[in-house]
C-alpha atoms as a PDB file:
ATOM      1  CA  UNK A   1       0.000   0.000   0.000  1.00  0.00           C
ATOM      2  CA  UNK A   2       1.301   3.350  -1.074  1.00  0.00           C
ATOM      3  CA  UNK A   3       0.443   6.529   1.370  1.00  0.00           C
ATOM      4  CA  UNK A   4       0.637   9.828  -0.957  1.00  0.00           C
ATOM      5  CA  UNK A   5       0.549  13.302   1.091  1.00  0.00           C
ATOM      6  CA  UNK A   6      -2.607  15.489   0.606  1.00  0.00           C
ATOM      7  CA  UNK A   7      -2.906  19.158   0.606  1.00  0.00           C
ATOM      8  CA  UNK A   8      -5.764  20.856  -0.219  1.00  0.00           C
ATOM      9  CA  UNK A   9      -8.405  20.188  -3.010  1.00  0.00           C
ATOM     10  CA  UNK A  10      -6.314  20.916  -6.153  1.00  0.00           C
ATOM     11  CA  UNK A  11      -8.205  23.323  -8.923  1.00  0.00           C
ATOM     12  CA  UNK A  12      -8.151  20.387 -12.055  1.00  0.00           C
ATOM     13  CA  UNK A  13      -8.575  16.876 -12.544  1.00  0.00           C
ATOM     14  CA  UNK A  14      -4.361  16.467 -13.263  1.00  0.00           C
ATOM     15  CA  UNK A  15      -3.661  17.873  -9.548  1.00  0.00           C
ATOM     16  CA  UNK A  16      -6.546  15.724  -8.218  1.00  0.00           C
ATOM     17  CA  UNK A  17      -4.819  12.145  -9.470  1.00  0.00           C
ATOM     18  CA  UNK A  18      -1.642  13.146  -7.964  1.00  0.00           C
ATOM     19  CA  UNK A  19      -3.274  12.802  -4.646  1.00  0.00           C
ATOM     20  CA  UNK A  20      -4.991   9.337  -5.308  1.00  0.00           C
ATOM     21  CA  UNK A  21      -4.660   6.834  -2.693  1.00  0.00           C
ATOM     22  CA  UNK A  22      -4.974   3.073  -3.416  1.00  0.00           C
ATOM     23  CA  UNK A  23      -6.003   1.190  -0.183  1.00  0.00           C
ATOM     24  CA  UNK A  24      -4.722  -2.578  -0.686  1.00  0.00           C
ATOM     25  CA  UNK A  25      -5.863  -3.881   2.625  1.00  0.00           C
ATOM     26  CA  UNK A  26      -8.459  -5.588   2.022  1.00  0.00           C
ATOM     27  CA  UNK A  27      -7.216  -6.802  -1.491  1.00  0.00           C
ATOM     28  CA  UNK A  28      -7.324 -10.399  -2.429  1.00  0.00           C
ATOM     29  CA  UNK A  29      -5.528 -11.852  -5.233  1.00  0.00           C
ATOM     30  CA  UNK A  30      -6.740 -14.947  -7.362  1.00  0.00           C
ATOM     31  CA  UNK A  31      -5.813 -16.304 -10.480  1.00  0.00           C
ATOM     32  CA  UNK A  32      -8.115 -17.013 -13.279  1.00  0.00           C
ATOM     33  CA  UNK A  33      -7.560 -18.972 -16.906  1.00  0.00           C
ATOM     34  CA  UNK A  34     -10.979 -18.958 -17.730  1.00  0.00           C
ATOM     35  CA  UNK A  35     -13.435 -15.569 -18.309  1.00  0.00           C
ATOM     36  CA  UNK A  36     -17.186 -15.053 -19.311  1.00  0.00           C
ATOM     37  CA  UNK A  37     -19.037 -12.223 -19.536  1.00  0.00           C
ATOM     38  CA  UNK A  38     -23.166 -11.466 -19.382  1.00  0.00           C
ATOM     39  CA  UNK A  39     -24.670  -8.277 -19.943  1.00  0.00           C
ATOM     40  CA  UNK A  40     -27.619  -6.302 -19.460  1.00  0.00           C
ATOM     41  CA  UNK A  41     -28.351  -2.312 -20.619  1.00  0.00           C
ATOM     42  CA  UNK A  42     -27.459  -2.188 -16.863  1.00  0.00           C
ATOM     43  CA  UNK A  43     -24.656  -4.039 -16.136  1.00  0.00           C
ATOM     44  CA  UNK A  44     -21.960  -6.192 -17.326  1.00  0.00           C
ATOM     45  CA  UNK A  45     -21.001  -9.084 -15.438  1.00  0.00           C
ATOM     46  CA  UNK A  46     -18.026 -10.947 -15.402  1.00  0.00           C
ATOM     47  CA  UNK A  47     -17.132 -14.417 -13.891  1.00  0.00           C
ATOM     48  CA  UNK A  48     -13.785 -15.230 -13.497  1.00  0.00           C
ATOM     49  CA  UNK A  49     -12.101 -19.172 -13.092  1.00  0.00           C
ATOM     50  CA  UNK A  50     -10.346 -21.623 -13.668  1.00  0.00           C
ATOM     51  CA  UNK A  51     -10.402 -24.642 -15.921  1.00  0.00           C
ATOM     52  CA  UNK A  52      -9.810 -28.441 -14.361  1.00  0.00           C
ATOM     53  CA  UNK A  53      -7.083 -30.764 -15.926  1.00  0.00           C
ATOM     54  CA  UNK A  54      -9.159 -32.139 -18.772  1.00  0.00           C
ATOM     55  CA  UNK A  55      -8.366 -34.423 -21.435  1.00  0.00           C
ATOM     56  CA  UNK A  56     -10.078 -34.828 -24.730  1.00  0.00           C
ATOM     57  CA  UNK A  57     -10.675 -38.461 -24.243  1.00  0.00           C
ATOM     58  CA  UNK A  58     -12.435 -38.258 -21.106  1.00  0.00           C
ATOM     59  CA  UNK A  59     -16.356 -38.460 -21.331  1.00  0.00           C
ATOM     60  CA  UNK A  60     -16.852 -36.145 -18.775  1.00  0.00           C
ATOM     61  CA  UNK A  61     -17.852 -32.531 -19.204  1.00  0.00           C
ATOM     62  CA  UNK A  62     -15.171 -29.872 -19.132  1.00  0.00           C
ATOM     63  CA  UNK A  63     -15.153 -28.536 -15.309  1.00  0.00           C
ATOM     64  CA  UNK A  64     -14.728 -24.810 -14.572  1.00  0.00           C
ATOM     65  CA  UNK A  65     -14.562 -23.589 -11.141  1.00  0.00           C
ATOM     66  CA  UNK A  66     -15.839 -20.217 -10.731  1.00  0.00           C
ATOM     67  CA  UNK A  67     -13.992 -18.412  -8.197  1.00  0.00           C
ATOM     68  CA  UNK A  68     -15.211 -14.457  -8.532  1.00  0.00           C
ATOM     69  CA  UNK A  69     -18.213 -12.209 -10.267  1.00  0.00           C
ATOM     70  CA  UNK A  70     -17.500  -8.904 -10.865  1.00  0.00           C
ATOM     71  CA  UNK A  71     -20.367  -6.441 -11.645  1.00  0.00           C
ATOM     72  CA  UNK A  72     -19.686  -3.569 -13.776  1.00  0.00           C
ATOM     73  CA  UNK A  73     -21.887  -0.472 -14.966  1.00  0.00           C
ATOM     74  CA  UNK A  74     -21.840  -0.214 -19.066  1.00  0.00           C
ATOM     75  CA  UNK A  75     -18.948   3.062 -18.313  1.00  0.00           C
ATOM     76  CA  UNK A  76     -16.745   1.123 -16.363  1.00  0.00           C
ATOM     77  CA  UNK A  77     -17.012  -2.281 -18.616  1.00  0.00           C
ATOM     78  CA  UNK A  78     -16.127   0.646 -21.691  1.00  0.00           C
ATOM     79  CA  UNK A  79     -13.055   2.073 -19.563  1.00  0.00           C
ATOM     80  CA  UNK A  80     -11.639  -1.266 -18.647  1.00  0.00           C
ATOM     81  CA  UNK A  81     -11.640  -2.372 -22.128  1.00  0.00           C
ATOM     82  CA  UNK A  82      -9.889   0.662 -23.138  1.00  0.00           C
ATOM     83  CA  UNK A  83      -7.183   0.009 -20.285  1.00  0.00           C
ATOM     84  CA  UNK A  84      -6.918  -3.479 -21.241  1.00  0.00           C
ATOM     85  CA  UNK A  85      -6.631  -2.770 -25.026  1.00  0.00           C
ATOM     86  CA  UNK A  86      -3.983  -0.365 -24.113  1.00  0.00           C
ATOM     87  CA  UNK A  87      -2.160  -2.711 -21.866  1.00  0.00           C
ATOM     88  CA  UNK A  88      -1.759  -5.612 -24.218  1.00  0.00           C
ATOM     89  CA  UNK A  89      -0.982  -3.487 -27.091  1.00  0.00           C
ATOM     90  CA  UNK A  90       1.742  -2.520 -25.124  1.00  0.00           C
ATOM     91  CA  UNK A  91       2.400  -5.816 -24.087  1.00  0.00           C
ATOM     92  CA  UNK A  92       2.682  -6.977 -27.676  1.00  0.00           C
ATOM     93  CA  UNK A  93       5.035  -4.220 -28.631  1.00  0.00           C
ATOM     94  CA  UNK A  94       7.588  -5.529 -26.103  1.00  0.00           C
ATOM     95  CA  UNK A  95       7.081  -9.703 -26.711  1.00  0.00           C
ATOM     96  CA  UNK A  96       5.485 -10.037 -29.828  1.00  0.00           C
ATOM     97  CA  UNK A  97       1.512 -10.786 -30.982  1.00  0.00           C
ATOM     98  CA  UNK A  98      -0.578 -13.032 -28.665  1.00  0.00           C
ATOM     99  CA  UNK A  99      -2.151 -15.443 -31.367  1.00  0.00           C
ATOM    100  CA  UNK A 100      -5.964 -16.535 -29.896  1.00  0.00           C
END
């Protein structure tokens, strides 16, 4: 957790950010292989997991464990795409194309 010193509310938006405090207490961290994503004009949800050894020969359905739902307004779906598409093509830049 980082602790940034505040002084009084700045005049713009660019002063503002420099005073933002992320608060990583409570955080929890998980990994995921596996995503899906539901919407509505209200939200967009997204469930986050991970897939089970499975082999193609085995009769058995493919097992996912969902471990975490996020719940998103329509805004904040749009800005985390942006971020993400910004990340990766970033990411790409520096290792190469991600074929999926």
């Amino acid at each position: 957790m980082s602790d940034t010193p505040t002084s009084p509310a700045p005049a713009n938006a660019a002063s503002r950010e420099s005073q933002l405090h992320w608060d990583d207490s409570r955080m929890a961290t998980h990994f995921s292989n596996v995503v899906n994503i539901q919407s509505t004009r209200e939200q967009v949800d997204l469930f986050f997991g991970t897939n089970q050894t499975w082999n193609a020969s085995d009769e058995r359905p493919l097992s996912i464990e969902l471990s975490n739902r996020i719940i998103l307004s329509p805004y904040a779906a749009k800005r985390l795409s942006i971020a993400l598409n910004g990340v990766l093509r970033e990411y790409e830049q520096r290792y190469g194309a991600l074929e999926v």
